[in-house]
N, C-alpha and C. Protein backbone atom coordinates (compact mmCIF):
# COMPACT_ATOMS: atom_id res chain seq x y z
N UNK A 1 80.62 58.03 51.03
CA UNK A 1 79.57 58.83 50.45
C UNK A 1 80.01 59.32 49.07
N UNK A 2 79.35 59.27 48.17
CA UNK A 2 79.28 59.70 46.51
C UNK A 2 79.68 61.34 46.82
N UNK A 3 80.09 61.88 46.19
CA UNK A 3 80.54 63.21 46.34
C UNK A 3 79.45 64.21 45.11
N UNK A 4 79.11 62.91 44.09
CA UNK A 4 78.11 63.52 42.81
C UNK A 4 76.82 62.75 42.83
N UNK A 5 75.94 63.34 42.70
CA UNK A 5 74.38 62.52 43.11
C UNK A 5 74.16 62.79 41.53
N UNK A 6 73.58 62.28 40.74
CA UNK A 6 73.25 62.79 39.56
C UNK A 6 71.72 62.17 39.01
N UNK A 7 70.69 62.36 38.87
CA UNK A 7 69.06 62.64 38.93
C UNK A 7 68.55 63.06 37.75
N UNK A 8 67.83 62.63 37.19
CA UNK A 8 67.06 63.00 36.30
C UNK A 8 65.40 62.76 37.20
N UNK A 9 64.85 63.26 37.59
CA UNK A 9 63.58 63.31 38.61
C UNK A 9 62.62 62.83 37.67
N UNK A 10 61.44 62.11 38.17
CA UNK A 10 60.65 61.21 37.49
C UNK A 10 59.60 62.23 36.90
N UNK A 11 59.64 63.44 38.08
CA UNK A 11 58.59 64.98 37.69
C UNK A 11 58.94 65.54 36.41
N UNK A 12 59.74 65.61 35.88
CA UNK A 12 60.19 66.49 34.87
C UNK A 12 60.93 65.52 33.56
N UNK A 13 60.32 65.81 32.55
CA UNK A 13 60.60 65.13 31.32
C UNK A 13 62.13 64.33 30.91
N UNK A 14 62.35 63.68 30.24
CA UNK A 14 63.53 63.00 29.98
C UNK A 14 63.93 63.64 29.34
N UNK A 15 65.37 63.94 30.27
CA UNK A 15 66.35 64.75 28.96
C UNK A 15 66.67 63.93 27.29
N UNK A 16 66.31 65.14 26.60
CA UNK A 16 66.33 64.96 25.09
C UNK A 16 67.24 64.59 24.17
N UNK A 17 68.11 64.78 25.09
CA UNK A 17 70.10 64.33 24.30
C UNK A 17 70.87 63.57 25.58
N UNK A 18 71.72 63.78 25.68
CA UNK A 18 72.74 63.40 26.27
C UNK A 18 73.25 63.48 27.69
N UNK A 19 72.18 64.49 28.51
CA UNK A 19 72.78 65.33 29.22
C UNK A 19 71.89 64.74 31.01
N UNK A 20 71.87 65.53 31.67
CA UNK A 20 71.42 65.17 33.10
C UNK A 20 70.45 66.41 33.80
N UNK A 21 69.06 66.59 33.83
CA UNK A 21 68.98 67.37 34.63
C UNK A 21 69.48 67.90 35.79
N UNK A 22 69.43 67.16 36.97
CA UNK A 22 70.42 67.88 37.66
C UNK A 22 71.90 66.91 38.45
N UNK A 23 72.90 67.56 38.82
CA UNK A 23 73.84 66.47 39.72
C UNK A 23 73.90 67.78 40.44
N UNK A 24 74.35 67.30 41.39
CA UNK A 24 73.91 67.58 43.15
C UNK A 24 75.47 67.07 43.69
N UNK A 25 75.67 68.21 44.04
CA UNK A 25 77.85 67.81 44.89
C UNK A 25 77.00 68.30 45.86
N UNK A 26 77.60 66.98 46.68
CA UNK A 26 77.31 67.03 48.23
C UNK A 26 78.25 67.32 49.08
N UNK A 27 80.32 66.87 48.36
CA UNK A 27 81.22 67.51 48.76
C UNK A 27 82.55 67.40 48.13
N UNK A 28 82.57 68.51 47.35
CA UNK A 28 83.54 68.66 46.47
C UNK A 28 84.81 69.18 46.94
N UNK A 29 86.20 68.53 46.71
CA UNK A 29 87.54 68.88 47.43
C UNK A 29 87.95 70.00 46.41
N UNK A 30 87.72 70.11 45.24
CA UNK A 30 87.80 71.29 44.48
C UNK A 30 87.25 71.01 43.26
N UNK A 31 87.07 72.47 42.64
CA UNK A 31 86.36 72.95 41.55
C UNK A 31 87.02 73.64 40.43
N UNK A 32 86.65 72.81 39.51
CA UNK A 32 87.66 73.80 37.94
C UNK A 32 86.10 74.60 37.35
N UNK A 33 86.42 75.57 36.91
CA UNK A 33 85.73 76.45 36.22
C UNK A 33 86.73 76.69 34.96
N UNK A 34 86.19 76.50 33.70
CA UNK A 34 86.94 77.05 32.69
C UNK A 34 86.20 78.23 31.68
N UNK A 35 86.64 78.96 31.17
CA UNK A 35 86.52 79.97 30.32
C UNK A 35 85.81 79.55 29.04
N UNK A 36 85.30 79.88 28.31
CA UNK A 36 84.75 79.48 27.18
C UNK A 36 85.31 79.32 26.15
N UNK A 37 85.65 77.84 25.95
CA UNK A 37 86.43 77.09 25.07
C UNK A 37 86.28 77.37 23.63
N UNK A 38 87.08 77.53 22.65
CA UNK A 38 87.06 78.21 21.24
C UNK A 38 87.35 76.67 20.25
N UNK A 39 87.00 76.83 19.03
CA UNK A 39 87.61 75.90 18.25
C UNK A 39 89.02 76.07 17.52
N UNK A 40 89.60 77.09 18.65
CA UNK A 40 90.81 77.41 18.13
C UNK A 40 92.51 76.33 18.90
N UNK A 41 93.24 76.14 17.64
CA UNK A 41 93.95 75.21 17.69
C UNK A 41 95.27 76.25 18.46
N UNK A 42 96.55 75.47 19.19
CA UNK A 42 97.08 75.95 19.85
C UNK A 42 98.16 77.07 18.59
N UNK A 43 98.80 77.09 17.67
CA UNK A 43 98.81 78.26 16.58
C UNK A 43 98.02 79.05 16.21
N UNK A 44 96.99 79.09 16.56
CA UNK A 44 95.69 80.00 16.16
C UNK A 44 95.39 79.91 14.99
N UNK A 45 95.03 78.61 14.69
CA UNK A 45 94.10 78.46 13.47
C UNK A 45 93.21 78.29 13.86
N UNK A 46 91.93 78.63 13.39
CA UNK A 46 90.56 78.29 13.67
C UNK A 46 89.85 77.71 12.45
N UNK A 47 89.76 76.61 12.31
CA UNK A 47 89.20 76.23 11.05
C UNK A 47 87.29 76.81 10.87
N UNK A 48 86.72 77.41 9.31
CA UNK A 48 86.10 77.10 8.37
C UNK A 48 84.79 76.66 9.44
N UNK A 49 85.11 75.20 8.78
CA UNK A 49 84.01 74.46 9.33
C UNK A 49 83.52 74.34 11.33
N UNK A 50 82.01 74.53 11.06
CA UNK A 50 81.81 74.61 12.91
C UNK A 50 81.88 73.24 13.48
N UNK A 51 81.57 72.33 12.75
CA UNK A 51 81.70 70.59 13.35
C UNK A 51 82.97 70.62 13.90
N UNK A 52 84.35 71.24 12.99
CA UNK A 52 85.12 71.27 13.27
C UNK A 52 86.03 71.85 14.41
N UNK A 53 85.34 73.64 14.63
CA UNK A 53 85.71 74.04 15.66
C UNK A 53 84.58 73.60 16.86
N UNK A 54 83.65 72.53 16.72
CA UNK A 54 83.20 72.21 17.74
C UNK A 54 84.03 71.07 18.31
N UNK A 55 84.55 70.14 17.39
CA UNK A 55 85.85 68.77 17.84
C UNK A 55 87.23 69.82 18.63
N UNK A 56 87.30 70.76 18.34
CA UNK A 56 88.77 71.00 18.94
C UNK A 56 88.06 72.22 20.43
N UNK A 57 87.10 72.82 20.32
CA UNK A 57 86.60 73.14 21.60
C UNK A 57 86.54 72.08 22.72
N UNK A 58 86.04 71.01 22.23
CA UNK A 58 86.05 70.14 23.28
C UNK A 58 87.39 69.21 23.60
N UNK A 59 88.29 69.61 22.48
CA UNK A 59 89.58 68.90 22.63
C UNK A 59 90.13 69.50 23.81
N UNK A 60 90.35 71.11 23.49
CA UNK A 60 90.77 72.13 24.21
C UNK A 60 90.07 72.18 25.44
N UNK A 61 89.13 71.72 26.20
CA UNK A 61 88.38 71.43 27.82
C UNK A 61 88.97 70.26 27.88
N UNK A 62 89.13 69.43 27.25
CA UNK A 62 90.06 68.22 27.76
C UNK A 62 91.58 68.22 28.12
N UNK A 63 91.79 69.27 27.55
CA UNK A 63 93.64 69.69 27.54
C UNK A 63 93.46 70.25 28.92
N UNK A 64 92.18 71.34 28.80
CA UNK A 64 92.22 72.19 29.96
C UNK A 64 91.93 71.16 31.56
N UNK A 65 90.95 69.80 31.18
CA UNK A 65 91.05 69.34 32.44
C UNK A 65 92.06 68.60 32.91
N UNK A 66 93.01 67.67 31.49
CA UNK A 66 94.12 66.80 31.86
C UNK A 66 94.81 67.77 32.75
N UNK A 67 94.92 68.87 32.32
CA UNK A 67 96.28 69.95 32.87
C UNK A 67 95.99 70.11 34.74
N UNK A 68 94.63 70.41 35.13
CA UNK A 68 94.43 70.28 36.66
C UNK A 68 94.06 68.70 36.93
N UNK A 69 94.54 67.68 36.24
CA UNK A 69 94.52 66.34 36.85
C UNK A 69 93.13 65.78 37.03
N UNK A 70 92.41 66.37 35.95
CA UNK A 70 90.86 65.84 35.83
C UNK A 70 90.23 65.23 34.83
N UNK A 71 89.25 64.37 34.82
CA UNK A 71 88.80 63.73 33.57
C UNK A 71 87.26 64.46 33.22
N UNK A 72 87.35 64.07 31.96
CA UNK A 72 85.87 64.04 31.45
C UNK A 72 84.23 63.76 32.25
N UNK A 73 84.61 62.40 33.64
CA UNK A 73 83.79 62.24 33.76
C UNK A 73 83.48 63.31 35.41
N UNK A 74 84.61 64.58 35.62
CA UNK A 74 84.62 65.25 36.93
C UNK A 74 83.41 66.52 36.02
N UNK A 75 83.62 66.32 34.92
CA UNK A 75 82.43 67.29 34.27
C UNK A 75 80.85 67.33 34.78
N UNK A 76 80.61 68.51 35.41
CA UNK A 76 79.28 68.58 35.56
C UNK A 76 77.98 69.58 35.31
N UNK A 77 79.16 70.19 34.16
CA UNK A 77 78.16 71.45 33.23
C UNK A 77 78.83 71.78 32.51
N UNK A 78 78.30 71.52 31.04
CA UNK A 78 78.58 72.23 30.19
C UNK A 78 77.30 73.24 29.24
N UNK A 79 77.72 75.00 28.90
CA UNK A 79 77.18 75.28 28.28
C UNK A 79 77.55 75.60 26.93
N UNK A 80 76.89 75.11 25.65
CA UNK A 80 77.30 75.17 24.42
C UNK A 80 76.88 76.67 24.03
N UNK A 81 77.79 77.80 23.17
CA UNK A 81 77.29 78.69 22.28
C UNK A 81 77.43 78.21 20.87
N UNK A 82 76.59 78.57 20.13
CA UNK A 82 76.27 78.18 18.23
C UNK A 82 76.12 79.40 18.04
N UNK A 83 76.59 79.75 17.06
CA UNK A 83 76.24 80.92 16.17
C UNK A 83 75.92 80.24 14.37
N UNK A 84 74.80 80.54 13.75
CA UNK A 84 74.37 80.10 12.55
C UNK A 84 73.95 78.66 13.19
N UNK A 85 74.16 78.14 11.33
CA UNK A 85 73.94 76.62 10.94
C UNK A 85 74.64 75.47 11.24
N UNK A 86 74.57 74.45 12.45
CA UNK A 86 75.45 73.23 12.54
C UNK A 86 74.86 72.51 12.52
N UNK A 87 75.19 71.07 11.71
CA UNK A 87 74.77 69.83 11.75
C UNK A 87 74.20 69.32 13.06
N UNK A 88 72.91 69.48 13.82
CA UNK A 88 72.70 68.57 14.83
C UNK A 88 72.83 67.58 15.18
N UNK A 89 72.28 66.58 14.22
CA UNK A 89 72.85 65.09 14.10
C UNK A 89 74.48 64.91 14.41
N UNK A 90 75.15 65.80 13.69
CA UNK A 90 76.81 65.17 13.67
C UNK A 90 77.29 65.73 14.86
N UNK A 91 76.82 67.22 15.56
CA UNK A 91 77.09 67.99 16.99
C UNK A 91 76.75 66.57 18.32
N UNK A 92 75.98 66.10 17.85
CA UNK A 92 75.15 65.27 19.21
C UNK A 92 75.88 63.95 18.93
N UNK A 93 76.64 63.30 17.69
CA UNK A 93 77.44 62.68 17.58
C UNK A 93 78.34 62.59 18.39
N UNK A 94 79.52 63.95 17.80
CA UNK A 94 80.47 64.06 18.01
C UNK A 94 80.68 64.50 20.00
N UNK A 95 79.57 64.63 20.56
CA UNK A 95 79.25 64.98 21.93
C UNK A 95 79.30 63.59 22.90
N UNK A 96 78.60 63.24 21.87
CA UNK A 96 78.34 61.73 22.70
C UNK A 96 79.46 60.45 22.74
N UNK A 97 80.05 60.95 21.73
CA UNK A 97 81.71 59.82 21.52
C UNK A 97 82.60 61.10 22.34
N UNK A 98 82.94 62.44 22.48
CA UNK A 98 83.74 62.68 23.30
C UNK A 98 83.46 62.63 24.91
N UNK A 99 81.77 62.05 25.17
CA UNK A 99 81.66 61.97 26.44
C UNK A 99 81.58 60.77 27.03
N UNK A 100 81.88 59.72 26.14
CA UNK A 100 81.82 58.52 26.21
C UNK A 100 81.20 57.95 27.57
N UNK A 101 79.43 58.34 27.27
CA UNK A 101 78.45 56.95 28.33
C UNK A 101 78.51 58.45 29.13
N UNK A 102 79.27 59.73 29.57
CA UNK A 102 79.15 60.53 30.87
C UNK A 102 78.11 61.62 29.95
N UNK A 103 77.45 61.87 31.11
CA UNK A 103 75.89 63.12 31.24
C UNK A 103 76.05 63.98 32.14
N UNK A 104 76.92 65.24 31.88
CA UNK A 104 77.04 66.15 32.53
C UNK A 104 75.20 67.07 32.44
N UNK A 105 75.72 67.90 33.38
CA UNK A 105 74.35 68.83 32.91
C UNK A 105 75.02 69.66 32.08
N UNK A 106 73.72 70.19 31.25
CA UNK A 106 73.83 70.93 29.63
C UNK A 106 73.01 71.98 29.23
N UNK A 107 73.27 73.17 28.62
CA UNK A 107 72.61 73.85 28.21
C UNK A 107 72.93 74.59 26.65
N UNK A 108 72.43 74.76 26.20
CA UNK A 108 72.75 74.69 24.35
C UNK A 108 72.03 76.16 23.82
N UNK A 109 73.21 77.26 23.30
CA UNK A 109 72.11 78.29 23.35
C UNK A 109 72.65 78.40 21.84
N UNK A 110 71.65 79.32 20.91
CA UNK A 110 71.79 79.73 19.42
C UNK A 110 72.19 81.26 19.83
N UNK A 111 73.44 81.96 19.58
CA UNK A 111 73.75 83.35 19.92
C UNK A 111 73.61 83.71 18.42
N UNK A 112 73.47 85.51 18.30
CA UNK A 112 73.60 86.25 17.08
C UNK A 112 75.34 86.13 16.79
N UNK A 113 76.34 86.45 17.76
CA UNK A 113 77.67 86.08 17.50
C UNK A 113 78.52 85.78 19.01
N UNK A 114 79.47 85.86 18.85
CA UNK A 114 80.73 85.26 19.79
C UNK A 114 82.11 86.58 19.09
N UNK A 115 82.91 86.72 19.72
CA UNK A 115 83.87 87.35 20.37
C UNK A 115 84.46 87.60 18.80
N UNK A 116 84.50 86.87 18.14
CA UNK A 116 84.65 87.47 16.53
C UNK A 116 83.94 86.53 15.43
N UNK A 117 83.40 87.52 13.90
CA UNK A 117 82.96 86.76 13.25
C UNK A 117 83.28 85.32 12.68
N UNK A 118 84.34 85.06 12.88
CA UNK A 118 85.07 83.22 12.63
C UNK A 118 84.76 82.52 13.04
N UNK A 119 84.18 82.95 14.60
CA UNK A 119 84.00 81.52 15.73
C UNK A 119 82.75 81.44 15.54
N UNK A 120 82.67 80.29 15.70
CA UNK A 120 80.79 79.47 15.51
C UNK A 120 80.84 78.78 16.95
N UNK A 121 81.49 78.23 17.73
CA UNK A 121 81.29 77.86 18.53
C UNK A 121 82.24 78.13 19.70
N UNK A 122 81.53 77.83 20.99
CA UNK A 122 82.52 78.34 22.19
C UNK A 122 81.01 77.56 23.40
N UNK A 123 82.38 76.96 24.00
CA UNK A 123 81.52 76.00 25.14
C UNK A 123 82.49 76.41 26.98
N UNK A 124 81.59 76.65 27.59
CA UNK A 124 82.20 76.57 28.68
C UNK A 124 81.91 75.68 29.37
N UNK A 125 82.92 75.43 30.70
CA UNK A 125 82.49 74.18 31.47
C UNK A 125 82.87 74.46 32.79
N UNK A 126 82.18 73.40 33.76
CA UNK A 126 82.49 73.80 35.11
C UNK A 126 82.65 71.96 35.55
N UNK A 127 83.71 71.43 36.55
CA UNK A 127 84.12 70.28 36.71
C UNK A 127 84.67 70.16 38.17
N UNK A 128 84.19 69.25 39.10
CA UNK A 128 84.11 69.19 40.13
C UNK A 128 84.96 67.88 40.36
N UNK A 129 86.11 67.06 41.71
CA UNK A 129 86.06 66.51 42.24
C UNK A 129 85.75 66.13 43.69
């Protein structure tokens, strides 16, 4: 038995990017939950640009899943925070080459800010095997 059912239902519109309406764990041996990922590098630089701290947020959920022995494709939610102006085009790019072909479920919100004025972005995730 599949442990991840994953559905996009014929009732409800085609997701618009990348992502999956719903996946459905029917039985998961465990669950990573991670904290909301920063575009901050392991010295604490946070670069400037948000494209940028959006490439190392998602570097940093990948560090965070290699480390409990999980991949990209045990991902089955991610929610994005934006604060201001980011390239959509190059965000949905750079999303779609670090998820290479996988459609977690997704939710994408525009906040007034995040935890200090520097950060533009911060993504959390939740990842199941």
């Amino acid at each position: 038995m599949k442990m991840k059912k994953i559905q996009n239902p014929a009732t409800v519109h085609n997701p618009l990017a990348g992502y999956t309406h719903q996946i459905e764990i029917i039985e998961a041996k465990r669950w990573l939950v991670l904290s909301g990922q920063i575009g901050m590098l392991v010295d604490g630089t946070l670069p400037y640009d948000p494209i940028e701290q959006f490439k190392i947020a998602l570097d940093n959920i990948h560090k965070n899943l290699d480390a409990a022995g999980m991949e990209i494709q045990d991902l089955v939610k991610l929610t994005i925070y934006l604060v201001g102006e980011i390239d959509s085009d190059k965000r949905r790019e750079v999303l779609a080459e670090w998820l290479a072909g996988h459609s977690p479920c997704s939710t994408l919100l525009y906040v007034a800010a995040l935890a200090t004025p520097d950060i533009k972005v911060e993504i959390d995730a939740w990842a199941c095997e």
